[in-house]
C-alpha atoms as a PDB file:
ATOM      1  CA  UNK A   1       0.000   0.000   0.000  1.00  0.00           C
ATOM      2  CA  UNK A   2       1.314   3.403  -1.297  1.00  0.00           C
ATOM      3  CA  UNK A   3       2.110   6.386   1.684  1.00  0.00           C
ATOM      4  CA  UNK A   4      -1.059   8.381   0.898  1.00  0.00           C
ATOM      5  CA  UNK A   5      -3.088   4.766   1.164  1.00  0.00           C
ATOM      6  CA  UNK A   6      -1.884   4.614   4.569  1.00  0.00           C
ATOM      7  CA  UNK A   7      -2.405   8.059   5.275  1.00  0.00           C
ATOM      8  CA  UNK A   8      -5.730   7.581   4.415  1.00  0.00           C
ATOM      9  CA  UNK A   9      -6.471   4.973   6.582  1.00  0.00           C
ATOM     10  CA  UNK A  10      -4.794   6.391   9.414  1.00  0.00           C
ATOM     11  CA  UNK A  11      -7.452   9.183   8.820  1.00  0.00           C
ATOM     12  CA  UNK A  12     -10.243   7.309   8.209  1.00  0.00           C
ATOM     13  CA  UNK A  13      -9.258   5.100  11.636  1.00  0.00           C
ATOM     14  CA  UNK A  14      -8.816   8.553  13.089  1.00  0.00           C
ATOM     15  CA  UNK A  15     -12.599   9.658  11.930  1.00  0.00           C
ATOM     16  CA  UNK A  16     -14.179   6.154  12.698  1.00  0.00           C
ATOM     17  CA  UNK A  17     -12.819   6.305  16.290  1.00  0.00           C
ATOM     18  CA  UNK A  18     -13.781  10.118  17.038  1.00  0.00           C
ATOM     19  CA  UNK A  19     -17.366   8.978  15.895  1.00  0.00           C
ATOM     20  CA  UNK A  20     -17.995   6.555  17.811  1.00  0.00           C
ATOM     21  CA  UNK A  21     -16.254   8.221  21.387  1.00  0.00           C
ATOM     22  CA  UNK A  22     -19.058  10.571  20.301  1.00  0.00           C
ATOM     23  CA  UNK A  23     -21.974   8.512  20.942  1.00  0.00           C
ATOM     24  CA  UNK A  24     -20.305   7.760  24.455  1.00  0.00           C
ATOM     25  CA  UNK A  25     -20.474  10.828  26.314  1.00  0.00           C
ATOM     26  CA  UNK A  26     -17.238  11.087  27.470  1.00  0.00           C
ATOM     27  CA  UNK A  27     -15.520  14.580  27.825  1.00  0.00           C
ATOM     28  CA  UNK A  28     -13.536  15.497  24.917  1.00  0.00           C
ATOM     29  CA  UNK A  29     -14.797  12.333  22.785  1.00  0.00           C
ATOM     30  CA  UNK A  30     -13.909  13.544  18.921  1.00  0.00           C
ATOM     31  CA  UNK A  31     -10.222  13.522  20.766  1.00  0.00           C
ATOM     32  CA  UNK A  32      -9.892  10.997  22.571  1.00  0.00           C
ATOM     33  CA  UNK A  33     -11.481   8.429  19.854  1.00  0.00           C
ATOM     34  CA  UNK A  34      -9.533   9.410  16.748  1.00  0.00           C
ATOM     35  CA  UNK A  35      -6.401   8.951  19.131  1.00  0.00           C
ATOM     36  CA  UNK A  36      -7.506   5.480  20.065  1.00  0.00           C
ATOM     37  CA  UNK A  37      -8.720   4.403  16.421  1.00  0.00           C
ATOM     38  CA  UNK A  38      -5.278   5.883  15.397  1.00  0.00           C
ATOM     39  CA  UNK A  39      -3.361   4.491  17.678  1.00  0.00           C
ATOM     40  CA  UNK A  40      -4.905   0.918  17.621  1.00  0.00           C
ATOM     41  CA  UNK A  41      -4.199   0.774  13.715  1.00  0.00           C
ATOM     42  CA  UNK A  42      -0.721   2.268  14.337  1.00  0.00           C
ATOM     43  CA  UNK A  43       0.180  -0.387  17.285  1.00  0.00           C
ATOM     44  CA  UNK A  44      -1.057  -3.167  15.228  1.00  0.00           C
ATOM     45  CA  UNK A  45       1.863  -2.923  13.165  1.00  0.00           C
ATOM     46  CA  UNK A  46      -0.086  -3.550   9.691  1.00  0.00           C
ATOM     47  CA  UNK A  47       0.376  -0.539   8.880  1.00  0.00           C
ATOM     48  CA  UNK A  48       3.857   1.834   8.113  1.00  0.00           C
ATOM     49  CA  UNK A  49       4.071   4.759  10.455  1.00  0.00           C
ATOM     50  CA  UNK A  50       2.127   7.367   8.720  1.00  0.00           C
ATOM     51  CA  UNK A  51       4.421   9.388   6.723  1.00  0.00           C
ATOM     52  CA  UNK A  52       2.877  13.398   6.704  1.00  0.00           C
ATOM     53  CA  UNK A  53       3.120  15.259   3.620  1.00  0.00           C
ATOM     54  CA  UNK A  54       5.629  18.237   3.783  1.00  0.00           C
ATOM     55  CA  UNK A  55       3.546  21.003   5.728  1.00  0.00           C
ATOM     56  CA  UNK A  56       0.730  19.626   6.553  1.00  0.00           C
ATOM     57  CA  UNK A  57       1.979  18.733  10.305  1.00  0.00           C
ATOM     58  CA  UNK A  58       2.751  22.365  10.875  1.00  0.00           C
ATOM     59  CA  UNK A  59      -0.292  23.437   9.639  1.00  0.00           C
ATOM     60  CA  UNK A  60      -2.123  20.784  11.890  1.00  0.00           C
ATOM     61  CA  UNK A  61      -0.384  22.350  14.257  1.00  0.00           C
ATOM     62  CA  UNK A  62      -1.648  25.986  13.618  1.00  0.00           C
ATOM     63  CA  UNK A  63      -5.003  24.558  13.767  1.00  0.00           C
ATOM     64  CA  UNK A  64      -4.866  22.657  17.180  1.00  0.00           C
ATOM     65  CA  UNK A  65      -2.907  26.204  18.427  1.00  0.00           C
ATOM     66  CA  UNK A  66      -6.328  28.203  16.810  1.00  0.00           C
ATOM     67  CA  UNK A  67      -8.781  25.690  18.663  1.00  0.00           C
ATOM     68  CA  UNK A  68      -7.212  26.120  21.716  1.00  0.00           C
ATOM     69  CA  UNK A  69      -7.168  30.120  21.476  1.00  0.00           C
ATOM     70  CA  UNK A  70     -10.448  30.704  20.341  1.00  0.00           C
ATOM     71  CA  UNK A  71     -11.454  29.472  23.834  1.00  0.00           C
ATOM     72  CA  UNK A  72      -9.144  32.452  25.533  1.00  0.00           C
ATOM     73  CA  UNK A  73     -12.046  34.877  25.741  1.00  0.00           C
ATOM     74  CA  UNK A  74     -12.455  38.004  27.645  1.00  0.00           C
ATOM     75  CA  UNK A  75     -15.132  35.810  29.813  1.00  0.00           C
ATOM     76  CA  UNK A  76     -11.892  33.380  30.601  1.00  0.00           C
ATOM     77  CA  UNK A  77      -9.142  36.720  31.268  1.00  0.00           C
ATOM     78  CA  UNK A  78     -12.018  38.312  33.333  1.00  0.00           C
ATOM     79  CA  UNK A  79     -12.472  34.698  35.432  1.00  0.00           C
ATOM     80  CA  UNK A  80      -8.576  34.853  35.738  1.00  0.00           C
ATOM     81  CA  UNK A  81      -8.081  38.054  37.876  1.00  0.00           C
ATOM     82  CA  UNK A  82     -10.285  36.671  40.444  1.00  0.00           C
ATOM     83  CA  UNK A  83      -8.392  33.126  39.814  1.00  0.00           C
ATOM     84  CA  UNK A  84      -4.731  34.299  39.452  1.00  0.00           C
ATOM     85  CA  UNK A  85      -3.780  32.392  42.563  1.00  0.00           C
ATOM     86  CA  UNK A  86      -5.217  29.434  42.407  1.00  0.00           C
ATOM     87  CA  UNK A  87      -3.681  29.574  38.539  1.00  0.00           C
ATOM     88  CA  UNK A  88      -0.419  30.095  39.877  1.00  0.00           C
ATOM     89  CA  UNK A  89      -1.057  27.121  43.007  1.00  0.00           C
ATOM     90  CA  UNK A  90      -2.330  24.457  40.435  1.00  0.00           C
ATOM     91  CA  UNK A  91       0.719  25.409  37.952  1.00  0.00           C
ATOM     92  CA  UNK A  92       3.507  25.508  40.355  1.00  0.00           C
ATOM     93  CA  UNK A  93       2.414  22.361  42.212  1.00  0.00           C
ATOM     94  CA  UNK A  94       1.919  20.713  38.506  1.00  0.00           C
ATOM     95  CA  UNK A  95       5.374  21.599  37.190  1.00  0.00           C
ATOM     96  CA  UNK A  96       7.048  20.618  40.308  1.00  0.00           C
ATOM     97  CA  UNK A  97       4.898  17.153  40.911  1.00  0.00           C
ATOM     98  CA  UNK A  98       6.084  16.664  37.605  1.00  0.00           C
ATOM     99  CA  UNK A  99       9.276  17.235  37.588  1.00  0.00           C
ATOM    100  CA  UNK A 100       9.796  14.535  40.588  1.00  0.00           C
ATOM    101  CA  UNK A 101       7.375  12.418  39.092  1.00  0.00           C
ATOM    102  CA  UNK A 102       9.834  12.591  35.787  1.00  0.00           C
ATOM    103  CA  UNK A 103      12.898  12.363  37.628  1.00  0.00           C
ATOM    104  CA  UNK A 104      11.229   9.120  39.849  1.00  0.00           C
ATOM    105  CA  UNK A 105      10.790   7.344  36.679  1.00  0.00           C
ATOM    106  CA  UNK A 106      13.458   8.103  35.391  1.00  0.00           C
ATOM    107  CA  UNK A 107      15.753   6.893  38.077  1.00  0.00           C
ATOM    108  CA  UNK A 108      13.752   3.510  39.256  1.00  0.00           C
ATOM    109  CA  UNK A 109      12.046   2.379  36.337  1.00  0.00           C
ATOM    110  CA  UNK A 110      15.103   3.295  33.959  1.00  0.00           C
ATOM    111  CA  UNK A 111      13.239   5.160  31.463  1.00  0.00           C
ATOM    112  CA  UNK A 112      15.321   8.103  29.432  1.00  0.00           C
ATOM    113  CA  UNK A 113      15.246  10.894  31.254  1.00  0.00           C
ATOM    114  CA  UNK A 114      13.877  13.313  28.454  1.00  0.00           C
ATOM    115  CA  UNK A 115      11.048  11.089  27.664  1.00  0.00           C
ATOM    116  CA  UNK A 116       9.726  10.714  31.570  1.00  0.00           C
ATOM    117  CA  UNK A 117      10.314  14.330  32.517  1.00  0.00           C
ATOM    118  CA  UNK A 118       8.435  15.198  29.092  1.00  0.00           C
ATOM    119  CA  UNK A 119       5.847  12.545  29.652  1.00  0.00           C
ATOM    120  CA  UNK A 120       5.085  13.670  33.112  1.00  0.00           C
ATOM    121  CA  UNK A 121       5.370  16.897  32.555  1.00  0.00           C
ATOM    122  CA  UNK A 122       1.616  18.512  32.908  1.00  0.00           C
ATOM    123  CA  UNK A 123       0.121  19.567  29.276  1.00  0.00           C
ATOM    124  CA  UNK A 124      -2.309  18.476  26.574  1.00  0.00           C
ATOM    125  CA  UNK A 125      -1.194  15.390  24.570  1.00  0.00           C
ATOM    126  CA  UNK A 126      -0.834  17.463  21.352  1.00  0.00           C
ATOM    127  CA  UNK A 127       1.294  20.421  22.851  1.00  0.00           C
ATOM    128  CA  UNK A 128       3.365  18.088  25.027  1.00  0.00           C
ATOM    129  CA  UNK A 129       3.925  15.405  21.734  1.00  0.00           C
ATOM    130  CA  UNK A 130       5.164  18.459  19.699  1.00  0.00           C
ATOM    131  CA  UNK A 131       7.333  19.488  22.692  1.00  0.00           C
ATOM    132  CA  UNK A 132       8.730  15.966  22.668  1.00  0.00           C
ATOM    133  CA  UNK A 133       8.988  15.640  18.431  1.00  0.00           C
ATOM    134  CA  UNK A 134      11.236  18.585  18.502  1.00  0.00           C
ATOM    135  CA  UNK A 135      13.211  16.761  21.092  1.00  0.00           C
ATOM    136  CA  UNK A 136      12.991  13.491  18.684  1.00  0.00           C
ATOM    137  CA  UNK A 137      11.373  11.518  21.423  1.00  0.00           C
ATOM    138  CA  UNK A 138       7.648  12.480  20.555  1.00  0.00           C
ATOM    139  CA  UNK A 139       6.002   9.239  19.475  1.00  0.00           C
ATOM    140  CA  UNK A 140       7.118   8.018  23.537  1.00  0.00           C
ATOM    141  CA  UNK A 141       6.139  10.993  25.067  1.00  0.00           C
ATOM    142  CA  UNK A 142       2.353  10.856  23.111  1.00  0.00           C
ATOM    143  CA  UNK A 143       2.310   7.434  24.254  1.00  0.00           C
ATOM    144  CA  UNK A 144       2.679   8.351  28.134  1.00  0.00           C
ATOM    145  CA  UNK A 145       0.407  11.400  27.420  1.00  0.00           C
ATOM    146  CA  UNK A 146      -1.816   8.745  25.834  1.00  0.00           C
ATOM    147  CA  UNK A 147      -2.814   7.021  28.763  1.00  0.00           C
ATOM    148  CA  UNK A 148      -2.760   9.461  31.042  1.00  0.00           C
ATOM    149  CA  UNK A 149      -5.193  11.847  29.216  1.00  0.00           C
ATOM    150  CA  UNK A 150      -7.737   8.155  28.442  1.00  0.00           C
ATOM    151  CA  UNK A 151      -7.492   7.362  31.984  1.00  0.00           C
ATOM    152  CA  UNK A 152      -8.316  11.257  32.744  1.00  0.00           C
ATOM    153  CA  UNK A 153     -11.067  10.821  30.622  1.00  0.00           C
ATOM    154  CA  UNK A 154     -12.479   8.291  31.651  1.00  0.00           C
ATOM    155  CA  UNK A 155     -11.972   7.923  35.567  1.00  0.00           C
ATOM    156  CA  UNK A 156     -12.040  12.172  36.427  1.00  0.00           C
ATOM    157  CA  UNK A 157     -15.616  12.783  35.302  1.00  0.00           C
ATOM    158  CA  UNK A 158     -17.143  10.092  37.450  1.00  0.00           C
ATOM    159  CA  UNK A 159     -14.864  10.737  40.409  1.00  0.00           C
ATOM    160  CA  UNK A 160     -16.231  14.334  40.363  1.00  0.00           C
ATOM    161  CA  UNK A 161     -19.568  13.364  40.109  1.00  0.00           C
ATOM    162  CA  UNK A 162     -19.095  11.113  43.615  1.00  0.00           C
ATOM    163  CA  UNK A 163     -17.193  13.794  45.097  1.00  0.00           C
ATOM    164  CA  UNK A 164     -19.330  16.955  43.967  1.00  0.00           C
ATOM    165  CA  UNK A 165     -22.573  15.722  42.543  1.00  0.00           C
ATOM    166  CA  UNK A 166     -24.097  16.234  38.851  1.00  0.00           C
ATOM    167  CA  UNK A 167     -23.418  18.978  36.950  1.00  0.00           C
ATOM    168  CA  UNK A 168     -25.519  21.975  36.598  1.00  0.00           C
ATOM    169  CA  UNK A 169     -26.270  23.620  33.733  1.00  0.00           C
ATOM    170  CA  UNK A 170     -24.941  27.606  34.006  1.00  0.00           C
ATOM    171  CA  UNK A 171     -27.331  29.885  33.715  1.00  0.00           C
END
């Protein structure tokens, strides 16, 4: 099968698995189920690694960068001066959490240091994956980010339904 072929069918894996993590319910579905249809054809092996045309990785890029600014609204700066220390709390105590986490693994379970600090670093898959490409270590570092953000997924929204109760609608 020709590079665009498997292309495709990385794609269409990509598009079948976003689909159906739609009908589920889960937070961030389209995401998480193109990553898992992906990444099931990609770690069954039948498949080359898919081979992006020139480009069109940076200007996925751009797009996941757009997405995730759109959603920095005036609403979200104006929610931010009253939440500037608790923003600075949750990202200090991430980083640093991280960074022993990283170093932990690192130094008992003999993983390369580049790939645990990046992998437990705290981030979005896609941000911490490019972080990790440019490093040349990015298909290890989407793997740890992988699991974590599936188990995220799946495990935080019910835990904070025990904890807090159903959501509300706002409004």
């Amino acid at each position: 099968m020709s590079a665009p072929l498997h292309l495709l069918a990385y794609l269409l894996a990509g598009l079948g698995g976003g689909f159906l993590a739609l009908r589920s319910g889960i937070p961030a579905a389209p995401l998480a189920g193109a990553l898992l249809g992906a990444g099931l054809l990609s770690l069954s092996g039948r498949l080359e690694p898919a081979a992006w045309p020139n480009g069109t990785r940076t200007a996925l890029e751009i797009g996941i960068g757009t997405v995730i600014g759109t959603s920095l609204t005036s609403n979200a700066l104006s929610e931010l001066r009253q939440l500037w220390k608790p923003a600075l709390v949750i990202t200090i105590s991430l980083v640093g959490v991280g960074l022993v986490v990283g170093l932990l693994c690192s130094r008992l379970l003999g993983m390369d240091p580049l790939v645990a600090l990046l992998g437990a670093a705290p981030g979005g898959i896609s941000g911490m994956s490019l972080v990790g490409a440019e490093f040349g270590v990015g298909a290890s570092v989407a793997a740890l980010h992988a699991v974590r953000l599936i188990t995220v997924l799946l495990v935080l929204p019910i835990t904070v339904r025990l904890l807090v109760g159903p959501a509300t609608p706002p409004g």
